[in-house]
PDB file of N, CA and C in Angstrom:
ATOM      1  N   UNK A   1       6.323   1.324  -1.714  1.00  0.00           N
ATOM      2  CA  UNK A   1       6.383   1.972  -2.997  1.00  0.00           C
ATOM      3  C   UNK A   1       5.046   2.644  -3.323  1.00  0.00           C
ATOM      4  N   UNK A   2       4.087   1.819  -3.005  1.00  0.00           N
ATOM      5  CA  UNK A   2       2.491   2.440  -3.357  1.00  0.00           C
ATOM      6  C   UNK A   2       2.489   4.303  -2.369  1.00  0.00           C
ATOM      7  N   UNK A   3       2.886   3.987  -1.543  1.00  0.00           N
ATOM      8  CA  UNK A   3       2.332   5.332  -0.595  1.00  0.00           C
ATOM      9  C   UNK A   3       3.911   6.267  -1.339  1.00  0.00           C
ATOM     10  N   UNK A   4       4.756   5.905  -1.403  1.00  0.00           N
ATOM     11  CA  UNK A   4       5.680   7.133  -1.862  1.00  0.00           C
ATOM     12  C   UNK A   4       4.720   8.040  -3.192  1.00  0.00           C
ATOM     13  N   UNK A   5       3.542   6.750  -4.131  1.00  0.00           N
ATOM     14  CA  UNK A   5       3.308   7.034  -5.131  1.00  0.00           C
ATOM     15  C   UNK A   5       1.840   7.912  -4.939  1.00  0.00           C
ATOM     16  N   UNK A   6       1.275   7.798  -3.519  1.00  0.00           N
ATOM     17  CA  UNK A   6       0.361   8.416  -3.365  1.00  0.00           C
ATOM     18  C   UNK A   6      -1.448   7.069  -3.774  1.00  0.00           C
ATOM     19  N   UNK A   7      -0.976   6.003  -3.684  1.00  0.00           N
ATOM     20  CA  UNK A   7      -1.932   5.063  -3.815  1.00  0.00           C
ATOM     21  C   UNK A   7      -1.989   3.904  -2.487  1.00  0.00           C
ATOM     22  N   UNK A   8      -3.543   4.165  -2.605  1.00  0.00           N
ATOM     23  CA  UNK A   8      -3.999   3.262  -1.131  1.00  0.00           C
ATOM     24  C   UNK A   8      -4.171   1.802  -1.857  1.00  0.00           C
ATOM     25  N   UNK A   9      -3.535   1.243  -0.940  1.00  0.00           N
ATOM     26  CA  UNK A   9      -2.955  -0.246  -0.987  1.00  0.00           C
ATOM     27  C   UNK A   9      -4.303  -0.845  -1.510  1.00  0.00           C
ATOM     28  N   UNK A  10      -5.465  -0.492  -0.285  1.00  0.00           N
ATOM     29  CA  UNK A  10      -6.892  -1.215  -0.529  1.00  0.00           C
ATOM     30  C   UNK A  10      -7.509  -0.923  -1.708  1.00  0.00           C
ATOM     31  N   UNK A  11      -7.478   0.208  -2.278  1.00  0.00           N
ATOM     32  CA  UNK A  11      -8.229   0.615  -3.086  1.00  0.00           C
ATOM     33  C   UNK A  11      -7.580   0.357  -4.492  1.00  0.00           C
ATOM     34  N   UNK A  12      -6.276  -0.083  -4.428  1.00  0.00           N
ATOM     35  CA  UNK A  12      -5.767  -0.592  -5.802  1.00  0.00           C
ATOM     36  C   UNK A  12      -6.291  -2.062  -5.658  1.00  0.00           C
ATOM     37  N   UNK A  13      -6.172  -2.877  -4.610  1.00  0.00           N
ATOM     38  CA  UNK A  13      -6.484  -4.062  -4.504  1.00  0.00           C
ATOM     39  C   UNK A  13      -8.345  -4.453  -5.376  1.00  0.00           C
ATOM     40  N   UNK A  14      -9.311  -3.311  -4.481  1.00  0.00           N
ATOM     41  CA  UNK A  14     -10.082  -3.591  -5.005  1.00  0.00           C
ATOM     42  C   UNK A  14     -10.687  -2.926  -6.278  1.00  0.00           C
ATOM     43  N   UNK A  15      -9.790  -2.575  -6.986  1.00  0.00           N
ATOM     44  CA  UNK A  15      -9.737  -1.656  -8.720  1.00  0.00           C
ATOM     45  C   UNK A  15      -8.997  -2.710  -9.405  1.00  0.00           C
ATOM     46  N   UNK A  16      -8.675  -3.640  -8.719  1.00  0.00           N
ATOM     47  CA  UNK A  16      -8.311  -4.831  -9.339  1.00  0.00           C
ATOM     48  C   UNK A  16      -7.188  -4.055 -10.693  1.00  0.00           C
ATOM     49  N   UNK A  17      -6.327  -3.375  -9.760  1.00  0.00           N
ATOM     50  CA  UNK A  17      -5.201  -2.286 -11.179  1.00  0.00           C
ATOM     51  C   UNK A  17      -4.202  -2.988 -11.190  1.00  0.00           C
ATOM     52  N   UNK A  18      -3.438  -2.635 -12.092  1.00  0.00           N
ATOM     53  CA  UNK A  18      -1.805  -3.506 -12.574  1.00  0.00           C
ATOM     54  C   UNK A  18      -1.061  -2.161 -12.297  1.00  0.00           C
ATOM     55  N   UNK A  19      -0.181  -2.485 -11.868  1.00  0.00           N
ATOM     56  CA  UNK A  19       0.916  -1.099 -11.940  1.00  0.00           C
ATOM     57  C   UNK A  19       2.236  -1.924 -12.635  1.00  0.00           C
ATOM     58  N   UNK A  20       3.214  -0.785 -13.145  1.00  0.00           N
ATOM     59  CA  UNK A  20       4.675  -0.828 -13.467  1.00  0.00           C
ATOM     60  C   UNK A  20       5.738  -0.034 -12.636  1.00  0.00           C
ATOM     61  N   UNK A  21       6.334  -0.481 -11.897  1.00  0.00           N
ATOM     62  CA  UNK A  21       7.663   0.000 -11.557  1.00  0.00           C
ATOM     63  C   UNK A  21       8.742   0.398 -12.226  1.00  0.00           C
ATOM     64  N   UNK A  22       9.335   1.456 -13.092  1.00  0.00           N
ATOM     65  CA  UNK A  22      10.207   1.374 -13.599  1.00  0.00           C
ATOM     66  C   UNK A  22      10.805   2.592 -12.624  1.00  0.00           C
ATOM     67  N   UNK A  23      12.563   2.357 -13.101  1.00  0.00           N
ATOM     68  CA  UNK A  23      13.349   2.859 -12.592  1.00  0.00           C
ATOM     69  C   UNK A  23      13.586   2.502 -10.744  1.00  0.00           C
ATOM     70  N   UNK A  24      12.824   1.251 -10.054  1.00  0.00           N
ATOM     71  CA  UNK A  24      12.801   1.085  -8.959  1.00  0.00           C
ATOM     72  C   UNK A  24      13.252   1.725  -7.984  1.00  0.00           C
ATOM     73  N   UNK A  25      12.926   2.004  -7.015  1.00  0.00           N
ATOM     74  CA  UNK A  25      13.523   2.612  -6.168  1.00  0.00           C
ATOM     75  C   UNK A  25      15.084   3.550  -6.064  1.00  0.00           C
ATOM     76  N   UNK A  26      15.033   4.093  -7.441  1.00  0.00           N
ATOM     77  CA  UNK A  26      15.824   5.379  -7.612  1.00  0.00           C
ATOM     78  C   UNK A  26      14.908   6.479  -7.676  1.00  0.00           C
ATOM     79  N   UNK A  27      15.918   7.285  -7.729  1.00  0.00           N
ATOM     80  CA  UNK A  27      15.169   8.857  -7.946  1.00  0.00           C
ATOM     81  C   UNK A  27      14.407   9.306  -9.331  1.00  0.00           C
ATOM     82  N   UNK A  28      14.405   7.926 -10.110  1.00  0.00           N
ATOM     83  CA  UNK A  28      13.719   8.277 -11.127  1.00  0.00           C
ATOM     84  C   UNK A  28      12.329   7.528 -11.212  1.00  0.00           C
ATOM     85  N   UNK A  29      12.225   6.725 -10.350  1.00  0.00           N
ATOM     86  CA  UNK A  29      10.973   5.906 -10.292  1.00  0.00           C
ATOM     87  C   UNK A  29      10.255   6.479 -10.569  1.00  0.00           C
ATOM     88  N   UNK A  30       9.116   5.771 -11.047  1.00  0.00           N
ATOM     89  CA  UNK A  30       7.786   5.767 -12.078  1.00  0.00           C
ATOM     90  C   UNK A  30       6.704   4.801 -12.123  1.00  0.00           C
ATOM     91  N   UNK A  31       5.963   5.226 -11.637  1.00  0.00           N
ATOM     92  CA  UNK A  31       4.984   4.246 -11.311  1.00  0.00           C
ATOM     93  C   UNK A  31       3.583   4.536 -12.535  1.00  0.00           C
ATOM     94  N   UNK A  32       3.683   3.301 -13.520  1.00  0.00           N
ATOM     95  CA  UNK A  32       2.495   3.477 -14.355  1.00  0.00           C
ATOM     96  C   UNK A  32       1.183   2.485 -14.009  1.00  0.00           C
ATOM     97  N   UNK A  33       0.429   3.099 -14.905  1.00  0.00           N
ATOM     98  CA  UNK A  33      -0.791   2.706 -14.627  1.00  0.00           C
ATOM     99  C   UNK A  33      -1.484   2.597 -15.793  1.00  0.00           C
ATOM    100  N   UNK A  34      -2.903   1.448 -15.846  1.00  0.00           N
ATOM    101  CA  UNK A  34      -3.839   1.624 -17.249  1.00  0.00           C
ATOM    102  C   UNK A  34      -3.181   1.598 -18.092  1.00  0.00           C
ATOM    103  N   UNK A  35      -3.215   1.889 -19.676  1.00  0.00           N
ATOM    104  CA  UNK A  35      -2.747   2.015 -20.474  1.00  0.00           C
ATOM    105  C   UNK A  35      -1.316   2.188 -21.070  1.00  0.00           C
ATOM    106  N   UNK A  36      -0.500   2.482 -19.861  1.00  0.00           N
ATOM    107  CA  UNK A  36       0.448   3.489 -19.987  1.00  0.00           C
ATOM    108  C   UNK A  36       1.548   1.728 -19.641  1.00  0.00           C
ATOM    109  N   UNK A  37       0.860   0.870 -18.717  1.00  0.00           N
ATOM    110  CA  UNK A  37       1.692  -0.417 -19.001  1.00  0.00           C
ATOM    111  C   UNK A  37       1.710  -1.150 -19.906  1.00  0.00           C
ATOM    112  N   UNK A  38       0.750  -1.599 -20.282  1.00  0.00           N
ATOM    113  CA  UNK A  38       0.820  -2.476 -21.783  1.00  0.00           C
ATOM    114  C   UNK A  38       1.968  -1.693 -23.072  1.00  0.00           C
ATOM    115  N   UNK A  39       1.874  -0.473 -23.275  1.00  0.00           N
ATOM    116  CA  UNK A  39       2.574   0.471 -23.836  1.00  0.00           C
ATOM    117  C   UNK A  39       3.806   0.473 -23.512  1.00  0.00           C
ATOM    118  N   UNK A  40       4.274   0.438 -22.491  1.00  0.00           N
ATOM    119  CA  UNK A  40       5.528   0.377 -21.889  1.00  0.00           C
ATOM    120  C   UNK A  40       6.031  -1.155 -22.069  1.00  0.00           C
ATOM    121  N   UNK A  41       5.644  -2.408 -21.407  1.00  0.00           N
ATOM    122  CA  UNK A  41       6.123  -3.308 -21.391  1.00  0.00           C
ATOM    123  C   UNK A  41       6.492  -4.035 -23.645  1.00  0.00           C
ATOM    124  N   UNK A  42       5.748  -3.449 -23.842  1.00  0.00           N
ATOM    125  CA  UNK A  42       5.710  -3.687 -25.411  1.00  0.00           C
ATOM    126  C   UNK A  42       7.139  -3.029 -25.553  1.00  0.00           C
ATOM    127  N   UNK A  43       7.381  -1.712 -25.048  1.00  0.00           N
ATOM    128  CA  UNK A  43       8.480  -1.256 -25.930  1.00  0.00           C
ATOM    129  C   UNK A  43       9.681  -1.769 -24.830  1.00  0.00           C
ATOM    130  N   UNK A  44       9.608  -1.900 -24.376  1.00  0.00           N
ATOM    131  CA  UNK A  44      10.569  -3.162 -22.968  1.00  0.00           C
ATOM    132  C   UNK A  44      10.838  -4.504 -23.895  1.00  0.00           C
ATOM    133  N   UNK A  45       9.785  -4.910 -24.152  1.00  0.00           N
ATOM    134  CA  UNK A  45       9.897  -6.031 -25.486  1.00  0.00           C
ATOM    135  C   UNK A  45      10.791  -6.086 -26.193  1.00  0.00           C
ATOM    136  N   UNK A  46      10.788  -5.032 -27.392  1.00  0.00           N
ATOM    137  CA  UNK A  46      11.042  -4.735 -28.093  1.00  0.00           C
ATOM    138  C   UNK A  46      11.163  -5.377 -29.547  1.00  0.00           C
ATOM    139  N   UNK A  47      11.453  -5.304 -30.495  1.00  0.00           N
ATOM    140  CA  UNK A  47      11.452  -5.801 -31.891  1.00  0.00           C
ATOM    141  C   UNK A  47       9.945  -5.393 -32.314  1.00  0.00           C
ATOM    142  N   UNK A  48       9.549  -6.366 -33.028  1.00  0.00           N
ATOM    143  CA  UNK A  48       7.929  -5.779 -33.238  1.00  0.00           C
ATOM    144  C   UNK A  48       7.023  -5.094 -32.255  1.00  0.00           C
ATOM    145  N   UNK A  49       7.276  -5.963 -30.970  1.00  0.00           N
ATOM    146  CA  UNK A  49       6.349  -5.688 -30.040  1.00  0.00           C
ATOM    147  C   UNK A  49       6.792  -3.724 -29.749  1.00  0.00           C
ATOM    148  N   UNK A  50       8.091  -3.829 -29.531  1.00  0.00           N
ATOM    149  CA  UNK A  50       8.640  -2.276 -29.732  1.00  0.00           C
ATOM    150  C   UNK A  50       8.025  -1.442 -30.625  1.00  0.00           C
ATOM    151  N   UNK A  51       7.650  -1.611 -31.454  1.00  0.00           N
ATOM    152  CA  UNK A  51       6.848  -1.059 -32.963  1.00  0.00           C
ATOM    153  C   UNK A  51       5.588  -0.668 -32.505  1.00  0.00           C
ATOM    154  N   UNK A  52       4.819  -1.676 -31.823  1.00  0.00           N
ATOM    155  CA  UNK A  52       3.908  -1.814 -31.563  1.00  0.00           C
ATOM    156  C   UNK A  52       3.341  -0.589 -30.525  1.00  0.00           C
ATOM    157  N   UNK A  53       4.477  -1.035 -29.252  1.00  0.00           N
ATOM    158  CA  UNK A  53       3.776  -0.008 -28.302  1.00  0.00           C
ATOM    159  C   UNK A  53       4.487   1.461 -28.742  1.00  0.00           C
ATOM    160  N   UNK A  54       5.460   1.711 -29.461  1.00  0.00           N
ATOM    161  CA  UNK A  54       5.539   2.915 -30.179  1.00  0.00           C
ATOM    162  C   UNK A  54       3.884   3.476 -30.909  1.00  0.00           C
ATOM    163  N   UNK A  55       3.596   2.403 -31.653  1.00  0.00           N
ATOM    164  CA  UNK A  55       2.194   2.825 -32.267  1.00  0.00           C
ATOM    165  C   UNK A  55       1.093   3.491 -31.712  1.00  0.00           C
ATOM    166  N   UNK A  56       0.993   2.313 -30.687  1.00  0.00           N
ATOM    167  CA  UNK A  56      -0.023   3.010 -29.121  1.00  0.00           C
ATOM    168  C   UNK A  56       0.155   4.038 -28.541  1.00  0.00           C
ATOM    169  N   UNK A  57       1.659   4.678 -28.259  1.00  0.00           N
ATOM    170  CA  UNK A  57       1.899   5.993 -27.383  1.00  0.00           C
ATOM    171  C   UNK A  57       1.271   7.402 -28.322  1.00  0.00           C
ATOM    172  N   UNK A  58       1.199   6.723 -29.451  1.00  0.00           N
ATOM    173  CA  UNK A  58       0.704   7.867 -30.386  1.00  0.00           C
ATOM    174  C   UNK A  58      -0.428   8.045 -30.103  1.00  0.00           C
ATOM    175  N   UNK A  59      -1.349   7.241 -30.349  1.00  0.00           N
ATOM    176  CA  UNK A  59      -2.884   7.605 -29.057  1.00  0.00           C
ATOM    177  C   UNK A  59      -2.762   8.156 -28.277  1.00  0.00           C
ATOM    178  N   UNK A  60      -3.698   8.977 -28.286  1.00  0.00           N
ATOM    179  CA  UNK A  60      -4.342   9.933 -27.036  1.00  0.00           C
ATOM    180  C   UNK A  60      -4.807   9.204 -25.737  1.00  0.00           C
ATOM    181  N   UNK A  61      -3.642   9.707 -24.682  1.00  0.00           N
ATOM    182  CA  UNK A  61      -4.115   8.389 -23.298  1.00  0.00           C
ATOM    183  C   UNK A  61      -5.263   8.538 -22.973  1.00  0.00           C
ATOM    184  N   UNK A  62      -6.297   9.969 -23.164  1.00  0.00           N
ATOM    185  CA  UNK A  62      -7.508   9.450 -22.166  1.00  0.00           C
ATOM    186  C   UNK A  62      -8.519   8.656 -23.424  1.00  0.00           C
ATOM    187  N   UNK A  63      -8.189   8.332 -24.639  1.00  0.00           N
ATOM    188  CA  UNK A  63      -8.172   6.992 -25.630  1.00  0.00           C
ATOM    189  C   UNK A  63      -8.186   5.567 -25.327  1.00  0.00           C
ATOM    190  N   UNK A  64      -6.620   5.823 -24.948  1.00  0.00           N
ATOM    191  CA  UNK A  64      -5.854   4.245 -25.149  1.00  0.00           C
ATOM    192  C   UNK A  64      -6.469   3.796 -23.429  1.00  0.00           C
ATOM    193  N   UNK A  65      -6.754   4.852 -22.233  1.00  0.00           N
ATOM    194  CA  UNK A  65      -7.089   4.452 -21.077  1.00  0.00           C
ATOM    195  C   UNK A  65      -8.599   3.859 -21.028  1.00  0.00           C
ATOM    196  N   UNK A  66      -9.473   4.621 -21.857  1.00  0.00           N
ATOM    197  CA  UNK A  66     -10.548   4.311 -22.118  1.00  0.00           C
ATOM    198  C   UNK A  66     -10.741   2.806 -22.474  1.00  0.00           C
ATOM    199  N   UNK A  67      -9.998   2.220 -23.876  1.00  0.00           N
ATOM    200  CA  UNK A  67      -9.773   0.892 -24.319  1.00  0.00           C
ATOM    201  C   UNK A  67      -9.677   0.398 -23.641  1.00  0.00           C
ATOM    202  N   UNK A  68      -8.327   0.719 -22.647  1.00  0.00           N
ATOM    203  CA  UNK A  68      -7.709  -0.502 -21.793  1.00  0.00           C
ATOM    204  C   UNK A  68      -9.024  -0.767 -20.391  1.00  0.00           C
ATOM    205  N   UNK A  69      -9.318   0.463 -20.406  1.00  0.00           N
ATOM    206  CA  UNK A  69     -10.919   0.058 -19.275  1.00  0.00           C
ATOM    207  C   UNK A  69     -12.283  -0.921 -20.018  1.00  0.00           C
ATOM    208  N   UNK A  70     -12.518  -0.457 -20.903  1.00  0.00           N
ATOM    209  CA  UNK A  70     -13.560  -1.204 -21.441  1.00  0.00           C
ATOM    210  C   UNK A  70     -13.007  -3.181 -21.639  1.00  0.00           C
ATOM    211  N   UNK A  71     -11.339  -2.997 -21.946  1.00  0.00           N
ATOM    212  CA  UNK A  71     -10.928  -4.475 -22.062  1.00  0.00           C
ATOM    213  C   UNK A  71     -10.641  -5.214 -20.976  1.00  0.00           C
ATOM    214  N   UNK A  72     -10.561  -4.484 -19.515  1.00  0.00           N
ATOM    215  CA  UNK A  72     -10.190  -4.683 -18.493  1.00  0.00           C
ATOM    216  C   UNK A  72     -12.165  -5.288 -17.695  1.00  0.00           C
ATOM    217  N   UNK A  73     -13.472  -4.512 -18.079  1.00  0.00           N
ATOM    218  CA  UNK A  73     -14.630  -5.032 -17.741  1.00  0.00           C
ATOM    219  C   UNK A  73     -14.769  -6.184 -18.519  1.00  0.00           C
ATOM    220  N   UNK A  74     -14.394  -6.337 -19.592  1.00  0.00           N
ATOM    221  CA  UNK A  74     -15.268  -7.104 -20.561  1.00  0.00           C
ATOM    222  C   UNK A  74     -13.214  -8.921 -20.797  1.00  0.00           C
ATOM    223  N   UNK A  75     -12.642  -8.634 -20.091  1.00  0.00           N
ATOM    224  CA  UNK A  75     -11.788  -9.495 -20.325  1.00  0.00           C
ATOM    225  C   UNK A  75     -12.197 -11.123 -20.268  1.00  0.00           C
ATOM    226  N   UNK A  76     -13.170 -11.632 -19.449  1.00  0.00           N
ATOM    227  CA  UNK A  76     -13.816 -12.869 -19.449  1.00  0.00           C
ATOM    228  C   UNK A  76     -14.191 -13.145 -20.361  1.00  0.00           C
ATOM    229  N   UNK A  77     -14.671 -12.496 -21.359  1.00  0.00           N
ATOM    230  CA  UNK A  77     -15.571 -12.734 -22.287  1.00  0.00           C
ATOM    231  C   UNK A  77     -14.614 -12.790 -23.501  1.00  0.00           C
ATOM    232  N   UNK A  78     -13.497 -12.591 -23.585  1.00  0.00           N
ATOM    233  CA  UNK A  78     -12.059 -12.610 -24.516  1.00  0.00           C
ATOM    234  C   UNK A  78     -11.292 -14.091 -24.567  1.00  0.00           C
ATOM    235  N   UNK A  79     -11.677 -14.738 -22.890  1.00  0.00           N
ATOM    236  CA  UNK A  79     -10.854 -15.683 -22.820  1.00  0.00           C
ATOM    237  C   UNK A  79     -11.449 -16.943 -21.553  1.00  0.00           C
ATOM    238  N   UNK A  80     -11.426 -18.121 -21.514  1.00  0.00           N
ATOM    239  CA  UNK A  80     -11.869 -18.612 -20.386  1.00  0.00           C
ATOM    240  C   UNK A  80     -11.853 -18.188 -19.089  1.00  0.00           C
ATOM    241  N   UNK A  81     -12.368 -18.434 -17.906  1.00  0.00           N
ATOM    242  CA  UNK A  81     -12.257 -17.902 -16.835  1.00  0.00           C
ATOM    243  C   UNK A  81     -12.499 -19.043 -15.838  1.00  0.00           C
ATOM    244  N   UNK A  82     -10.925 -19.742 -15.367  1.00  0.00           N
ATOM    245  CA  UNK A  82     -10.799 -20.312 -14.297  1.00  0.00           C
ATOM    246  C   UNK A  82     -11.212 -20.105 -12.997  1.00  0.00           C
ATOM    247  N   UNK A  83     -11.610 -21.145 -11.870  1.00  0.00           N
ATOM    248  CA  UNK A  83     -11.478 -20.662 -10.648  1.00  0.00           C
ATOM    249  C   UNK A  83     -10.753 -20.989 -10.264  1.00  0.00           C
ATOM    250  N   UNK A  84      -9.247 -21.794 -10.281  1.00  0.00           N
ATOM    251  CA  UNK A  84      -8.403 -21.805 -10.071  1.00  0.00           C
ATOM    252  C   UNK A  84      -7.286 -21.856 -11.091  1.00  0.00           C
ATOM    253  N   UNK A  85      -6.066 -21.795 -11.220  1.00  0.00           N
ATOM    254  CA  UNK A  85      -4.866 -21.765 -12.304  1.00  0.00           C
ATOM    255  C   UNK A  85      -4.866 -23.429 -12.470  1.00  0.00           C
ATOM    256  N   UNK A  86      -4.994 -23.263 -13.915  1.00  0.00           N
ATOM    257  CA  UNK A  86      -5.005 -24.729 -14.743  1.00  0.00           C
ATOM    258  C   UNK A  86      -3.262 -25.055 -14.270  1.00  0.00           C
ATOM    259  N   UNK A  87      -3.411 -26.622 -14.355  1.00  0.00           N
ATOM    260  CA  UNK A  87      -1.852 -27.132 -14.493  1.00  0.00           C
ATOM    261  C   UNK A  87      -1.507 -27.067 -15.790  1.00  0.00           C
ATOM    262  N   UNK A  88      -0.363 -26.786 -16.105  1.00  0.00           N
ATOM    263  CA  UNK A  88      -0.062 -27.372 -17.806  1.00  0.00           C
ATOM    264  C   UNK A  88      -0.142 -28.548 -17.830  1.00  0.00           C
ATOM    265  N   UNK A  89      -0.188 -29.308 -19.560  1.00  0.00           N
ATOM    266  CA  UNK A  89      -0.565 -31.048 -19.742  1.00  0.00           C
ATOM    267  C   UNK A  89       0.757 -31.320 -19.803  1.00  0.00           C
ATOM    268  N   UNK A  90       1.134 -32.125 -20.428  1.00  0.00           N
ATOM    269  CA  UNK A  90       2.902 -33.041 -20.056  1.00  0.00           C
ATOM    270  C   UNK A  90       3.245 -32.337 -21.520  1.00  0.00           C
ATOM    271  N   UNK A  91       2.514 -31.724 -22.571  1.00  0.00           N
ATOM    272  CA  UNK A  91       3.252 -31.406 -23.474  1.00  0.00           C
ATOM    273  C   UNK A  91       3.223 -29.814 -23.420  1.00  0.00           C
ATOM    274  N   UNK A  92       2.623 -29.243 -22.497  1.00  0.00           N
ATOM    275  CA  UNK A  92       3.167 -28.023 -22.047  1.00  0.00           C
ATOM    276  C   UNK A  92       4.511 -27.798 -21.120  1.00  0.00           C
ATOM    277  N   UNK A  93       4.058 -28.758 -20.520  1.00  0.00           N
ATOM    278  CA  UNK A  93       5.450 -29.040 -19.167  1.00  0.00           C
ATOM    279  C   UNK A  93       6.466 -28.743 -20.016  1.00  0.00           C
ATOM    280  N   UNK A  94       6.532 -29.697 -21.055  1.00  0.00           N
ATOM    281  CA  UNK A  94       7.876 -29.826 -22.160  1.00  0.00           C
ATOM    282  C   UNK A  94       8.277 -28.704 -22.642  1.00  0.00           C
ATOM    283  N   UNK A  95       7.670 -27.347 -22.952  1.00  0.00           N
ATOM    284  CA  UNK A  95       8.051 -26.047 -23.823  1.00  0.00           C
ATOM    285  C   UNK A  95       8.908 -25.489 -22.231  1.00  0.00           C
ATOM    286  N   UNK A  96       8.710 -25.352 -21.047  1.00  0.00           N
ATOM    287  CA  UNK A  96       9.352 -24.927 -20.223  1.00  0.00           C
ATOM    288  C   UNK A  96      10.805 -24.974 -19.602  1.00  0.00           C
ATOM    289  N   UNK A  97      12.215 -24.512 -19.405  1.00  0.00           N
ATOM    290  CA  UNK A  97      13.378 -25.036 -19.127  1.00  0.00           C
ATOM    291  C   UNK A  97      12.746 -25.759 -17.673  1.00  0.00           C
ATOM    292  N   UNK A  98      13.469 -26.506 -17.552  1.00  0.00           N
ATOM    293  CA  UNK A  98      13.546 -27.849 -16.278  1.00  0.00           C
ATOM    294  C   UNK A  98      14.490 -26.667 -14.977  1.00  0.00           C
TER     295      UNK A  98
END
């Protein structure tokens, strides 16, 4: 899918990028990037979150790409930073279907 889209495997790997697949492997496929996913998966959401990334598309992408780069360097500093994936505790276990 990456090379139909014109992206080197390595160089997304080490841009550390997120992509979106929509329309998969039809003739309408679409491969997003930066900004343009968070935006999308919101209105995929939908209800508020729909609202939401409606709000965002109204921004100017080389804007909302800008944001999403500056939040993409600075994301450690937003939230802890594991070196490995925590287990959930037994009362996380519990919010999950079995």
């Amino acid at each position: 899918m990456l090379a139909r889209h014109g992206i080197d495997r390595e160089a997304m790997l080490d841009g550390n990028s997120v992509y979106l697949a929509l329309d998969f492997d039809t003739a309408q496929e679409t491969l997003l990037r930066q900004s343009d996913v968070p935006v999308n998966v919101l209105l995929l959401l939908g209800g508020v979150s729909g609202v939401l990334g409606r709000l965002l598309r109204i921004v100017p992408k080389p804007l909302r790409d800008w944001a999403y780069r500056a939040f993409a360097r600075n994301r450690y500093s937003f939230s802890r930073r594991y070196e490995s994936c925590p287990l959930p505790t037994a009362a996380e276990r519990a919010k999950f279907l079995a």
